[in-house]
C-alpha atoms as a PDB file:
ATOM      1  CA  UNK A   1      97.113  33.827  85.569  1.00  0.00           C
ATOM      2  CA  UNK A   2     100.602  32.869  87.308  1.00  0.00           C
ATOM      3  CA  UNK A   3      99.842  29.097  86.841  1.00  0.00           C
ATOM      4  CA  UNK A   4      98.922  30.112  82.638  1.00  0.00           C
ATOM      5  CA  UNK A   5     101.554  31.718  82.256  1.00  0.00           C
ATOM      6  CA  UNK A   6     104.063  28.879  80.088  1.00  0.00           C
ATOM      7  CA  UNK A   7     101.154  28.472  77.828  1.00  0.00           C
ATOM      8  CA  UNK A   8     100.335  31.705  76.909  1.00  0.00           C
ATOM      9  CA  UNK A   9     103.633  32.850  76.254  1.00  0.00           C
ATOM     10  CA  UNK A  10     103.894  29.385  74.142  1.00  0.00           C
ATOM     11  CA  UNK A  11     100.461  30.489  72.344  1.00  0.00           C
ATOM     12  CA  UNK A  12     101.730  33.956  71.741  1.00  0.00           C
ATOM     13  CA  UNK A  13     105.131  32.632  70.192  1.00  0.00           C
ATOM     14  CA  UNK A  14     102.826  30.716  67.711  1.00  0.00           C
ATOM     15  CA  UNK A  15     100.701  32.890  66.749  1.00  0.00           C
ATOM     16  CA  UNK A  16     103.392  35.885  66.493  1.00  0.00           C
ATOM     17  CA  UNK A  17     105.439  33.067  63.870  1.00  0.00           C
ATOM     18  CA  UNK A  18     101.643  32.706  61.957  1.00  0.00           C
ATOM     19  CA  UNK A  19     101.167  36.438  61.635  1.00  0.00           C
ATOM     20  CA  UNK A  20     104.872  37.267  60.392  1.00  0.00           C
ATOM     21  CA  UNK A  21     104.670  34.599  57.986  1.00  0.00           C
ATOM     22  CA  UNK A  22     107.928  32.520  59.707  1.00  0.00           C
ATOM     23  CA  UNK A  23     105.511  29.349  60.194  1.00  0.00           C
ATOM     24  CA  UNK A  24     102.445  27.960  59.205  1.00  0.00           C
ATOM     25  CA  UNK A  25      99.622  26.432  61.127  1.00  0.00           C
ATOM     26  CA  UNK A  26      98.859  22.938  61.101  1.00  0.00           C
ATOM     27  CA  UNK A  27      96.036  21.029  61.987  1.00  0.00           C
ATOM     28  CA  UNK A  28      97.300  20.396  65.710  1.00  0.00           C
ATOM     29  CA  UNK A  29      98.152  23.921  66.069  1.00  0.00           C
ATOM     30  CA  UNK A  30      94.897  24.724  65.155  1.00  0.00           C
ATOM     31  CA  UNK A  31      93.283  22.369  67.975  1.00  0.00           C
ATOM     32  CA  UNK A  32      95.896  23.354  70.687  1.00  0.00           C
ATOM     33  CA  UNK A  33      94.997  27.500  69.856  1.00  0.00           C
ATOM     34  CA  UNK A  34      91.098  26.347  70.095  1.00  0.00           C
ATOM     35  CA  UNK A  35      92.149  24.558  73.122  1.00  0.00           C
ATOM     36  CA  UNK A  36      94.094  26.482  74.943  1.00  0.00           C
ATOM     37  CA  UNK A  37      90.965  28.919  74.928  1.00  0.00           C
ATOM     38  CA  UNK A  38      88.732  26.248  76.553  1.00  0.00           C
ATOM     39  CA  UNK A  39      90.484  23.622  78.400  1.00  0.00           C
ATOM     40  CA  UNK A  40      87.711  22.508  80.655  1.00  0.00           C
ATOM     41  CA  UNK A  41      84.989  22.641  77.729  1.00  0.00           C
ATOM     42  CA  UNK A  42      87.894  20.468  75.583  1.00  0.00           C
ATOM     43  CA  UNK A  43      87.984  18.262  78.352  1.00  0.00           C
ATOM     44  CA  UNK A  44      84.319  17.432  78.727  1.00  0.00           C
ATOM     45  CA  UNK A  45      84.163  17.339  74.724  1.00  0.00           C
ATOM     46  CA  UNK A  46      86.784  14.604  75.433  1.00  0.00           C
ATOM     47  CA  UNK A  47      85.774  12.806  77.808  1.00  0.00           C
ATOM     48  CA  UNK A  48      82.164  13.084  76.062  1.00  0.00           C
ATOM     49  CA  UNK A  49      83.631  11.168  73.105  1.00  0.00           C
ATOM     50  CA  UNK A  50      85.700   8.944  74.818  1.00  0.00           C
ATOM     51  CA  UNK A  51      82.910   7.401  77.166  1.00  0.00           C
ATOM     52  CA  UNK A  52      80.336   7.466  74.689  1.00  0.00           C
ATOM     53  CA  UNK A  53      82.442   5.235  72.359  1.00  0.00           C
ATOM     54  CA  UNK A  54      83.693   3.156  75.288  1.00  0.00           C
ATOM     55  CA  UNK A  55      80.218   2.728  76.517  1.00  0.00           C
ATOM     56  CA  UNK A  56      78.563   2.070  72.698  1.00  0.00           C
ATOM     57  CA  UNK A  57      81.224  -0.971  72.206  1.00  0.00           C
ATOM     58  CA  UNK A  58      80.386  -2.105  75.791  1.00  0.00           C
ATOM     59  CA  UNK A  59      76.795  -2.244  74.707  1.00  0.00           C
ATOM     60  CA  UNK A  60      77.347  -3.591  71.149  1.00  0.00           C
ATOM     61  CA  UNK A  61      78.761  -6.338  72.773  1.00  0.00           C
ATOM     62  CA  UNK A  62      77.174  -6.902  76.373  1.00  0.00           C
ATOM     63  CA  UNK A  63      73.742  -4.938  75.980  1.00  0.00           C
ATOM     64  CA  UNK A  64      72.687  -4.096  79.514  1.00  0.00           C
ATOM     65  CA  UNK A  65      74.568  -7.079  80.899  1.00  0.00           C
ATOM     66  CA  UNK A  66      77.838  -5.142  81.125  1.00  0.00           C
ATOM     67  CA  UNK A  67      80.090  -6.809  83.581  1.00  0.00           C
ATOM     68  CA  UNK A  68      81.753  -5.235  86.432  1.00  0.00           C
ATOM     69  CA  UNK A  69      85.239  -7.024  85.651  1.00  0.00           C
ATOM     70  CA  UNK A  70      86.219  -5.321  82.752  1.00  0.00           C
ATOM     71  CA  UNK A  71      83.691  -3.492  81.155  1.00  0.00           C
ATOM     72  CA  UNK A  72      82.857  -0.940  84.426  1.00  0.00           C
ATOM     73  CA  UNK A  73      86.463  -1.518  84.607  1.00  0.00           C
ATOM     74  CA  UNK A  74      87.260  -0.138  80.613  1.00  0.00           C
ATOM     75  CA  UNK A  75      84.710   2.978  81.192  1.00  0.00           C
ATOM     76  CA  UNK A  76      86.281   3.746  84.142  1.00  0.00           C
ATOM     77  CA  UNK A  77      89.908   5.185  82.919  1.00  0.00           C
ATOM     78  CA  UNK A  78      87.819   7.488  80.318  1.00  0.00           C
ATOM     79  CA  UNK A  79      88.354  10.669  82.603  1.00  0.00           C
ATOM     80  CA  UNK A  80      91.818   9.223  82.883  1.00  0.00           C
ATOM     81  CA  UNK A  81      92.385   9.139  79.564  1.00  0.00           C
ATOM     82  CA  UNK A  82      90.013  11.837  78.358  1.00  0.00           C
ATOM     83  CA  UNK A  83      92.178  14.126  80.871  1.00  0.00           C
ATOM     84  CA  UNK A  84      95.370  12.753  79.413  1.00  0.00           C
ATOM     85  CA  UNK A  85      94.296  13.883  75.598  1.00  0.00           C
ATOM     86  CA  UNK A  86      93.413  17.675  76.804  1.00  0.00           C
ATOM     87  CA  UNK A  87      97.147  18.250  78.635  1.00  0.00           C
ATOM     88  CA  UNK A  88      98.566  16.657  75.436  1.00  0.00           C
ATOM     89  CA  UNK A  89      96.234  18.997  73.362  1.00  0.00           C
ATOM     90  CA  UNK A  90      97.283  22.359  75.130  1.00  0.00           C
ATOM     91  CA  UNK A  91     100.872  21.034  75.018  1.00  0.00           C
ATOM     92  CA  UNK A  92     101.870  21.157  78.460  1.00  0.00           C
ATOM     93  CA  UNK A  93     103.799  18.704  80.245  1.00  0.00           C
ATOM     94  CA  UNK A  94     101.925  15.090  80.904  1.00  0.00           C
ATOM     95  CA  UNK A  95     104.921  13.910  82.475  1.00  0.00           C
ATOM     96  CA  UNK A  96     104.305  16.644  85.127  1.00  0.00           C
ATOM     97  CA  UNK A  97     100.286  16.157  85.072  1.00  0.00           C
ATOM     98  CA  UNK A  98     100.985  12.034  86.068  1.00  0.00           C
ATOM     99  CA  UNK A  99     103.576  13.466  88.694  1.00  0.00           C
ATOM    100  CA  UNK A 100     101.018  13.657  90.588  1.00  0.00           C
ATOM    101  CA  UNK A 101     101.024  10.195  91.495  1.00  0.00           C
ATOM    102  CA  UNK A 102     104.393  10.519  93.078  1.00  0.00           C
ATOM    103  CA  UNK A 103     103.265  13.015  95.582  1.00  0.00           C
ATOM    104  CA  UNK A 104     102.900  10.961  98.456  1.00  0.00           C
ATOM    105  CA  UNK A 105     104.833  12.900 101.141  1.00  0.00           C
ATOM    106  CA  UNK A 106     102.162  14.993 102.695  1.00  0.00           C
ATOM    107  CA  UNK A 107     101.097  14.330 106.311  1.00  0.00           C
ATOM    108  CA  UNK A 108     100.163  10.598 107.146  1.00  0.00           C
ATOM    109  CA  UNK A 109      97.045  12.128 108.871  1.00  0.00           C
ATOM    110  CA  UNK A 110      95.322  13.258 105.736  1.00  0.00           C
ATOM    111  CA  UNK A 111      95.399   9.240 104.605  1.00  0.00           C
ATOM    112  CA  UNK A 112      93.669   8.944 107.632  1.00  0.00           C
ATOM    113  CA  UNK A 113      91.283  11.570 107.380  1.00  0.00           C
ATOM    114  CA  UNK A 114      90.444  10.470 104.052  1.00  0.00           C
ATOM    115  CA  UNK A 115      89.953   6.362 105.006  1.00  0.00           C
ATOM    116  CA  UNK A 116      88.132   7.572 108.008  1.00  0.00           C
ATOM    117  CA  UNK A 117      85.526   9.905 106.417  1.00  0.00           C
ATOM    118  CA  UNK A 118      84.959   6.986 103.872  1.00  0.00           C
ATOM    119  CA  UNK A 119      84.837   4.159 106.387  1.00  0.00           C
ATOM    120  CA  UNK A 120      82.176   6.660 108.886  1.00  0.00           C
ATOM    121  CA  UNK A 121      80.477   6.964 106.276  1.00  0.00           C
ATOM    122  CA  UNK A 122      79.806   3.769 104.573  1.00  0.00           C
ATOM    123  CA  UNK A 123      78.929   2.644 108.299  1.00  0.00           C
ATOM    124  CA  UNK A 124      77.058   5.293 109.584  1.00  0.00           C
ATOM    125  CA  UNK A 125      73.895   3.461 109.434  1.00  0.00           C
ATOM    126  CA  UNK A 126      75.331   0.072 111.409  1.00  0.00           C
ATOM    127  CA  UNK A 127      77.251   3.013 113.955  1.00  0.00           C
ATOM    128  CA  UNK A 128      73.617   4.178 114.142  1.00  0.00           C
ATOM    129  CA  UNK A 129      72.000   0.935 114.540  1.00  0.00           C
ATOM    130  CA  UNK A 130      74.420  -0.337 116.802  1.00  0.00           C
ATOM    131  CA  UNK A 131      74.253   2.946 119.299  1.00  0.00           C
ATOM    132  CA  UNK A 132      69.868   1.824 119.708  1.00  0.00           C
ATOM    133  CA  UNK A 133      70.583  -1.548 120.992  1.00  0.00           C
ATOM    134  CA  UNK A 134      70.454  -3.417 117.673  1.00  0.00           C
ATOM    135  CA  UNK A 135      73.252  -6.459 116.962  1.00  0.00           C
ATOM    136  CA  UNK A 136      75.542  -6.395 114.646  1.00  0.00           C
ATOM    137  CA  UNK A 137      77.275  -9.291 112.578  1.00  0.00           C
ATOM    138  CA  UNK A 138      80.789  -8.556 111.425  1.00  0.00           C
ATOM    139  CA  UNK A 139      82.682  -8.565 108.777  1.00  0.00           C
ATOM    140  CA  UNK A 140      79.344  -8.187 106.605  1.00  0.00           C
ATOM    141  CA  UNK A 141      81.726  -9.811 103.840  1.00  0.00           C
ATOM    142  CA  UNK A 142      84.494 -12.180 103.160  1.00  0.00           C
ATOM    143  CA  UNK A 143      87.599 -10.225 104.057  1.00  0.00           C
ATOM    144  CA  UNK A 144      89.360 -11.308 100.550  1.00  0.00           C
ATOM    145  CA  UNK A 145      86.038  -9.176  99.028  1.00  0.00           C
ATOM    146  CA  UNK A 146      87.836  -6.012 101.092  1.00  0.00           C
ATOM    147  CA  UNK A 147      90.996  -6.571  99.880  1.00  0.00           C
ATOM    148  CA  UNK A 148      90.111  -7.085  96.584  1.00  0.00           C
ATOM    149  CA  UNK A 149      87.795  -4.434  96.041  1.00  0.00           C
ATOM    150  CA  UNK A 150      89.775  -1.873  97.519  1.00  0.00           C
ATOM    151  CA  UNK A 151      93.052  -3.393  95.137  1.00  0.00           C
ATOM    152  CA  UNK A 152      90.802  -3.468  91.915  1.00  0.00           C
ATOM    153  CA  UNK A 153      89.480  -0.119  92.796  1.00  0.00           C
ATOM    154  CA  UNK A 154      92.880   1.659  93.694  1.00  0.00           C
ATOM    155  CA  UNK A 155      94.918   0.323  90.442  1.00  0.00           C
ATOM    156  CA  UNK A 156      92.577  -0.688  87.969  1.00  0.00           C
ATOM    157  CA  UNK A 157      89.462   1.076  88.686  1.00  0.00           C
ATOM    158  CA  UNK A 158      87.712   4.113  90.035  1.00  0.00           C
ATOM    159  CA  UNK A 159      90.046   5.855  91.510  1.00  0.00           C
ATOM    160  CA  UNK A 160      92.191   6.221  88.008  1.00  0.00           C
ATOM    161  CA  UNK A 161      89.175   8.789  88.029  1.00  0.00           C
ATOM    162  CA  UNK A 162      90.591  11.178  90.000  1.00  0.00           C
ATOM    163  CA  UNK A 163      93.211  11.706  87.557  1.00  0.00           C
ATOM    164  CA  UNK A 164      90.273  13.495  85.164  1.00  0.00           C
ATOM    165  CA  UNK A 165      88.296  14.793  88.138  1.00  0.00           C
ATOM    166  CA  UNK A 166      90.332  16.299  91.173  1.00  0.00           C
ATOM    167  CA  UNK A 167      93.598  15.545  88.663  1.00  0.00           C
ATOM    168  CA  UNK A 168      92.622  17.862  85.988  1.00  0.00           C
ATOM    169  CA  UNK A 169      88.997  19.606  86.056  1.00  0.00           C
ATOM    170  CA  UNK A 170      89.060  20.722  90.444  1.00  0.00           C
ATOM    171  CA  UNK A 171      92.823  23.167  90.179  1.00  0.00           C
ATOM    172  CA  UNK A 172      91.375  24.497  86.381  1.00  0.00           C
ATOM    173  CA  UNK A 173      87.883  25.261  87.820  1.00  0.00           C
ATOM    174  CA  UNK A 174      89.590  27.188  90.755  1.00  0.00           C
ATOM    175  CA  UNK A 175      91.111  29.690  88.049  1.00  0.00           C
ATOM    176  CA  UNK A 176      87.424  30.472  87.442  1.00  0.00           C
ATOM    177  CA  UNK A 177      85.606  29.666  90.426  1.00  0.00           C
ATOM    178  CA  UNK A 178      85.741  29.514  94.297  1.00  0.00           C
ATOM    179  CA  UNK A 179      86.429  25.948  95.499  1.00  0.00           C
ATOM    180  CA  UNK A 180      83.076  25.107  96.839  1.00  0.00           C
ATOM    181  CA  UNK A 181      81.282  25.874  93.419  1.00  0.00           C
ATOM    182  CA  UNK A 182      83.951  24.166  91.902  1.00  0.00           C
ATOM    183  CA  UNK A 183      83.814  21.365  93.616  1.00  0.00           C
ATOM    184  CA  UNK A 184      80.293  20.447  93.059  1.00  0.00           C
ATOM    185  CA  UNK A 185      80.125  21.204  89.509  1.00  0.00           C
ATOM    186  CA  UNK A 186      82.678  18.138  89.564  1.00  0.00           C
ATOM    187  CA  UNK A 187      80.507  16.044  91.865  1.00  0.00           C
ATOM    188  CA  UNK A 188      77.678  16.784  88.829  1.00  0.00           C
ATOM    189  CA  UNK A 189      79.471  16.023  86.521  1.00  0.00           C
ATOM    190  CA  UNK A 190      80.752  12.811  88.154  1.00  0.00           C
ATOM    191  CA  UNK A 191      77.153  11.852  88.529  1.00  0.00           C
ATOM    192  CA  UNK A 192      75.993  12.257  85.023  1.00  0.00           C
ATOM    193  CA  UNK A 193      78.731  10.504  83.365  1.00  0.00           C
ATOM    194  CA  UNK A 194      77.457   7.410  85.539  1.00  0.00           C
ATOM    195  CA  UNK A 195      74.539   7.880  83.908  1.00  0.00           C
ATOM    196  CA  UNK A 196      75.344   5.281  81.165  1.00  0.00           C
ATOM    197  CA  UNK A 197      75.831   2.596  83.746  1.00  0.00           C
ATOM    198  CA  UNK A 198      73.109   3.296  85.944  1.00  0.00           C
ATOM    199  CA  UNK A 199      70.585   2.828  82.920  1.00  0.00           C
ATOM    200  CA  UNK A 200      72.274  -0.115  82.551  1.00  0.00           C
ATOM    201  CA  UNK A 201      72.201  -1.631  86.048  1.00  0.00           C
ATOM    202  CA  UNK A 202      76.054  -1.884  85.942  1.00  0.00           C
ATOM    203  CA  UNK A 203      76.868  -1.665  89.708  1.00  0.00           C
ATOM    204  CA  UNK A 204      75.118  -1.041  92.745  1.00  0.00           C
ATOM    205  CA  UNK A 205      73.215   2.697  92.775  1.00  0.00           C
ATOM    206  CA  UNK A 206      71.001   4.271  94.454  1.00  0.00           C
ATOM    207  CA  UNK A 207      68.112   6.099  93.403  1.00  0.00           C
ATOM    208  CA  UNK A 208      69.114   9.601  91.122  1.00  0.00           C
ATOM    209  CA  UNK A 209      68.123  12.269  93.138  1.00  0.00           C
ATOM    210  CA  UNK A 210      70.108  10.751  96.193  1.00  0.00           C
ATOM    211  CA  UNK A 211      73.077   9.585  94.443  1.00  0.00           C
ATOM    212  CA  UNK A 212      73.508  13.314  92.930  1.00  0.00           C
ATOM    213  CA  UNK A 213      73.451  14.791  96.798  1.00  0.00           C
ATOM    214  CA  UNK A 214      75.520  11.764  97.887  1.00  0.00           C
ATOM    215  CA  UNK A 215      78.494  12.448  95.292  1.00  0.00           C
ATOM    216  CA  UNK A 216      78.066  16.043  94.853  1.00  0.00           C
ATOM    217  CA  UNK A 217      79.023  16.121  98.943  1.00  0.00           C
ATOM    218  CA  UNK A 218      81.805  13.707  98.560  1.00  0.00           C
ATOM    219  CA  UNK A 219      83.287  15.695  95.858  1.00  0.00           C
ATOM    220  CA  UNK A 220      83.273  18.577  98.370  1.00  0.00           C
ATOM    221  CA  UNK A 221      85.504  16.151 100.919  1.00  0.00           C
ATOM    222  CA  UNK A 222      87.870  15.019  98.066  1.00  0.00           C
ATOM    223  CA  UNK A 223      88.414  18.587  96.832  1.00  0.00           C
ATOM    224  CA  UNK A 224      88.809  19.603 100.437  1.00  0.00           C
ATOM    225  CA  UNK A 225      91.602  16.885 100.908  1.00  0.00           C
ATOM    226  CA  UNK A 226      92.983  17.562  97.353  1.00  0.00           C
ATOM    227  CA  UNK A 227      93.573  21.210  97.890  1.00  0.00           C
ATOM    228  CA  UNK A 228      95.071  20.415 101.421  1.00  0.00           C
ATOM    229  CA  UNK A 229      97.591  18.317 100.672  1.00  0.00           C
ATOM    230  CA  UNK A 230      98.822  20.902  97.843  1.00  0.00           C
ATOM    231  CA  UNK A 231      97.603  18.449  95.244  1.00  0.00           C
ATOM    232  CA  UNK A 232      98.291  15.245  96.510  1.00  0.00           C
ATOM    233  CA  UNK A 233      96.300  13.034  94.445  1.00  0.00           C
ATOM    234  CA  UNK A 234      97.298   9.540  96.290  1.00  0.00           C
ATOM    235  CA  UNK A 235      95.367  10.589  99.484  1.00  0.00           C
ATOM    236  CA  UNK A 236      92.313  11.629  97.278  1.00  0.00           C
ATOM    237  CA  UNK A 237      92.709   8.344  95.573  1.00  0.00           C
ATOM    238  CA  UNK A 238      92.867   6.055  98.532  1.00  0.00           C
ATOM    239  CA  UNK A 239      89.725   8.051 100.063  1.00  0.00           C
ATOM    240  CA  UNK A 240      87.912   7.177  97.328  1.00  0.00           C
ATOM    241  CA  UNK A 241      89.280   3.467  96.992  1.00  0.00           C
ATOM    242  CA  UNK A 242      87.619   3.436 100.559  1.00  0.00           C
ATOM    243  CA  UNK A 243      84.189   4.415  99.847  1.00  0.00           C
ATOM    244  CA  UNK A 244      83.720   1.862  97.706  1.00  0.00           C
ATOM    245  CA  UNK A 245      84.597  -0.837 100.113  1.00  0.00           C
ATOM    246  CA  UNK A 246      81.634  -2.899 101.304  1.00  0.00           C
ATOM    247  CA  UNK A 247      80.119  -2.164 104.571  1.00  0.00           C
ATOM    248  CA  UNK A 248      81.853  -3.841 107.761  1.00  0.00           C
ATOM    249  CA  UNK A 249      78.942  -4.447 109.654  1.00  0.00           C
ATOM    250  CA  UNK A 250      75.449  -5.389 109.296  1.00  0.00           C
ATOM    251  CA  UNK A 251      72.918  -4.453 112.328  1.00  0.00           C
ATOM    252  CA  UNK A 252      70.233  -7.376 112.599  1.00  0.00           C
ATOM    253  CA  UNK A 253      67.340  -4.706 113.593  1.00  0.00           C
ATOM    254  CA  UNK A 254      65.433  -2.126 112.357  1.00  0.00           C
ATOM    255  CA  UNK A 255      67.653   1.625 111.249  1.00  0.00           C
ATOM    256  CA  UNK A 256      65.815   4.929 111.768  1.00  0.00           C
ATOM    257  CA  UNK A 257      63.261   6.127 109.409  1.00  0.00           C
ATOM    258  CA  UNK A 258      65.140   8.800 108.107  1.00  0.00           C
ATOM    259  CA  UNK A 259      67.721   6.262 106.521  1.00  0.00           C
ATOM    260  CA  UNK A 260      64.689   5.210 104.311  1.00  0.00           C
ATOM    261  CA  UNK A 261      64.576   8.631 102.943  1.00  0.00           C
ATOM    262  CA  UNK A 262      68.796   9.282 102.364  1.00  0.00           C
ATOM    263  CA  UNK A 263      71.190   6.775 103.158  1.00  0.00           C
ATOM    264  CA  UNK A 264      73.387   6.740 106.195  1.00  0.00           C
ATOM    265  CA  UNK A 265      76.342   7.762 104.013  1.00  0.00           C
ATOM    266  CA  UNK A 266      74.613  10.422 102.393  1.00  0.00           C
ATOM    267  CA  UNK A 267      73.765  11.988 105.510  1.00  0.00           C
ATOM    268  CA  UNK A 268      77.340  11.860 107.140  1.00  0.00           C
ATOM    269  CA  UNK A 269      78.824  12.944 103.564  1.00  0.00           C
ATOM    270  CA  UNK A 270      76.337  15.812 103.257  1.00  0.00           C
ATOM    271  CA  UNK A 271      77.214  16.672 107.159  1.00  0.00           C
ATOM    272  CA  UNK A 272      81.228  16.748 106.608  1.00  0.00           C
ATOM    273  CA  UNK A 273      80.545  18.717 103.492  1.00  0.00           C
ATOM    274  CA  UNK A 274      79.241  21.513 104.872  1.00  0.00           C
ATOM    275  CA  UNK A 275      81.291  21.379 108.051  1.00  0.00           C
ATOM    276  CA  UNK A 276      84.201  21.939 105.615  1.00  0.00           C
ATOM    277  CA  UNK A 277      82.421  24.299 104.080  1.00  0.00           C
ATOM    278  CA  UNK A 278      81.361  26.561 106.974  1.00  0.00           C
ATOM    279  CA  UNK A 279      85.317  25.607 108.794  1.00  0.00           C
ATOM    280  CA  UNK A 280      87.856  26.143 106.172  1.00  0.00           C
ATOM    281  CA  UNK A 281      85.741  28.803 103.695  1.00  0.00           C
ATOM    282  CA  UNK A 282      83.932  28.150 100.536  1.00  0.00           C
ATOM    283  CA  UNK A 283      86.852  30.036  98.730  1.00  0.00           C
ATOM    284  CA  UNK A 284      89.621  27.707  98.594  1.00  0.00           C
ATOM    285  CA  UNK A 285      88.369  25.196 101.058  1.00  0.00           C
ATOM    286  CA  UNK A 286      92.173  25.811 102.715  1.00  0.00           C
ATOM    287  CA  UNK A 287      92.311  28.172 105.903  1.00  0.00           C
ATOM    288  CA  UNK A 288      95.614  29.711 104.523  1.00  0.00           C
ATOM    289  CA  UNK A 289      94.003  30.473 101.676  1.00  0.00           C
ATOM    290  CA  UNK A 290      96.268  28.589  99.074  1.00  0.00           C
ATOM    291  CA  UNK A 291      95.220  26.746  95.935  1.00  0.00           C
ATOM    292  CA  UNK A 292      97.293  23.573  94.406  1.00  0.00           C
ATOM    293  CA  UNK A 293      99.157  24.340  90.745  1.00  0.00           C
ATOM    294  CA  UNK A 294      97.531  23.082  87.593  1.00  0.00           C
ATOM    295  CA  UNK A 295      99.144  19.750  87.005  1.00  0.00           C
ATOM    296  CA  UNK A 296     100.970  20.258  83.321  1.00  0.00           C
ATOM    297  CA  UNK A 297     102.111  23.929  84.133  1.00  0.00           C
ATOM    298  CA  UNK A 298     104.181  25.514  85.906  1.00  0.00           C
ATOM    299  CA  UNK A 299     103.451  27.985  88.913  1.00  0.00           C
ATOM    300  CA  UNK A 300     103.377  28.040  92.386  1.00  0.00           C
ATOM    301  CA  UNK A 301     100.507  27.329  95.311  1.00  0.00           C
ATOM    302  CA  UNK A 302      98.614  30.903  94.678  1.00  0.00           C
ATOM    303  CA  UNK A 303      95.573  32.680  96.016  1.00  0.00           C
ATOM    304  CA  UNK A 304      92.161  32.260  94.536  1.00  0.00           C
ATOM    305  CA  UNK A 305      92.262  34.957  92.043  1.00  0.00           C
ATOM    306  CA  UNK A 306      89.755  35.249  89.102  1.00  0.00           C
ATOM    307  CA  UNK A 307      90.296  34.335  85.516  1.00  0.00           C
ATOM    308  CA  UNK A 308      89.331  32.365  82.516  1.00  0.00           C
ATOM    309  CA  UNK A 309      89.498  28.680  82.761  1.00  0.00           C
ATOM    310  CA  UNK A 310      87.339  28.288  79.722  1.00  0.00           C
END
């Protein structure tokens, strides 16, 4: 792989030096040669670890009272940091991997884009309410709970996720898979490591079965944006700073019946999904065709070509 290409000619200086003798292997060499092998499985093994234990001291000390200001807060930065720990074990560069923070010169419409799909979606049901005749009180909320939420959630909170999601696991999963595939597999995983603080009640979810569809098509919209802006991961993170604003309005009337089976936002995320799916191509999710580099190595945007991520 072009984007592989630093570390395996690092790994094959290593383990030429083993062989002939000229160095021996320590304990981190060991781990990075395992690693470098697996990154995505090291990763999950990682972040595995690093949420259990984060989530085991939450409960030691909360039990199933774990509060929102920081304990959600704490388990939050574990793909963060769980992503951190794999670059660092397959030596490449986390300078470069956090450099993705700084990209924030891509096209002021895909900020947009991203707040917009969030905003649609997280009022699709009042849009819908609103569009039958029913009235509608806004702001549903104080406005300090907008800008506070959407503050805690950019710099403290949730978002730091995308770091370990679209940061590290969507551009190694393209070595291996087509975007779409790719991009669900995240959305499932994203689900089941809320797991620990759904059993808990620790924030506001919806039933299981729903909140899998509902995430597993947002991760589709996120990895859309984050391969079309080349890997900006500010626009992805402000998109999902967005979606967890609280709703604007609230319609004094009765929704359709169909928003008592899926939510309003499940619907409009599961209907943008596949758009994107069935406009730009299930391959890259780009219509040129081009894939972001893998943050920590160096390469250029490249075609989806196959490979072994892990």
């Amino acid at each position: 792989m072009v984007a592989s290409s630093r570390l395996d000619a690092r790994q094959y200086a290593l383990e030429y030096r083993i062989k002939n003798g000229s160095e021996k292997m320590t304990g981190v060499d060991s781990l990075r040669r395992k690693a470098s092998h697996r990154p995505i499985g090291t990763f999950l093994a990682v972040l595995a670890l690093c949420a259990g234990l984060v989530f085991a001291g939450l409960y030691g000390m909360f039990g199933s009272a774990i509060p929102i200001a920081g304990g959600a807060i704490l388990y939050a930065w574990t793909p963060m940091i769980a992503a951190g720990v794999t670059v660092w074990v397959l030596d490449e560069s986390v300078r470069d991997w956090l450099g993705q923070l700084r990209h924030l010169r891509v096209g002021i419409h895909w900020y947009l884009i991203g707040i917009t799909i969030a905003m649609l979606g997280t009022e699709a049901e009042t849009i819908v309410a609103v569009l039958l005749g029913a009235d509608v009180a806004v702001p549903y909320a104080p406005i300090s709970d907008y800008i506070l939420t959407f503050g805690v959630t950019l710099f403290l909170a949730g978002a730091l996720e995308e770091l370990g999601w679209r940061g590290f696991l969507q551009p190694r999963l393209q070595q291996r898979f087509s975007a779409l595939p790719a991009s669900i597999g995240i959305g499932v995983i994203w689900v089941l490591w809320h797991v620990p603080m759904i059993l808990t009640g620790t924030g506001d979810f919806t039933v299981f079965w729903e909140y899998m569809l509902n995430m597993t098509a947002l991760s589709v919209i996120l990895g859309w944006l984050y391969n079309n802006t080349e890997g900006a991961l500010p626009a992805v993170m402000i998109a999902h700073a967005s979606h967890n604003m609280p709703r604007i309005g609230d319609a004094a009337g009765n929704v359709p019946a169909v928003f008592d089976i899926l939510s309003g936002d499940t619907v409009f995320y599961l209907l943008c999904a596949s758009i994107i799916a069935l406009y730009a191509g299930s391959q890259t999710l780009t219509r040129d065709g081009t894939l972001p580099v893998v943050p920590g190595q160096l390469g250029d945007c490249v075609p989806q070509q196959g490979g072994t991520a892990d």
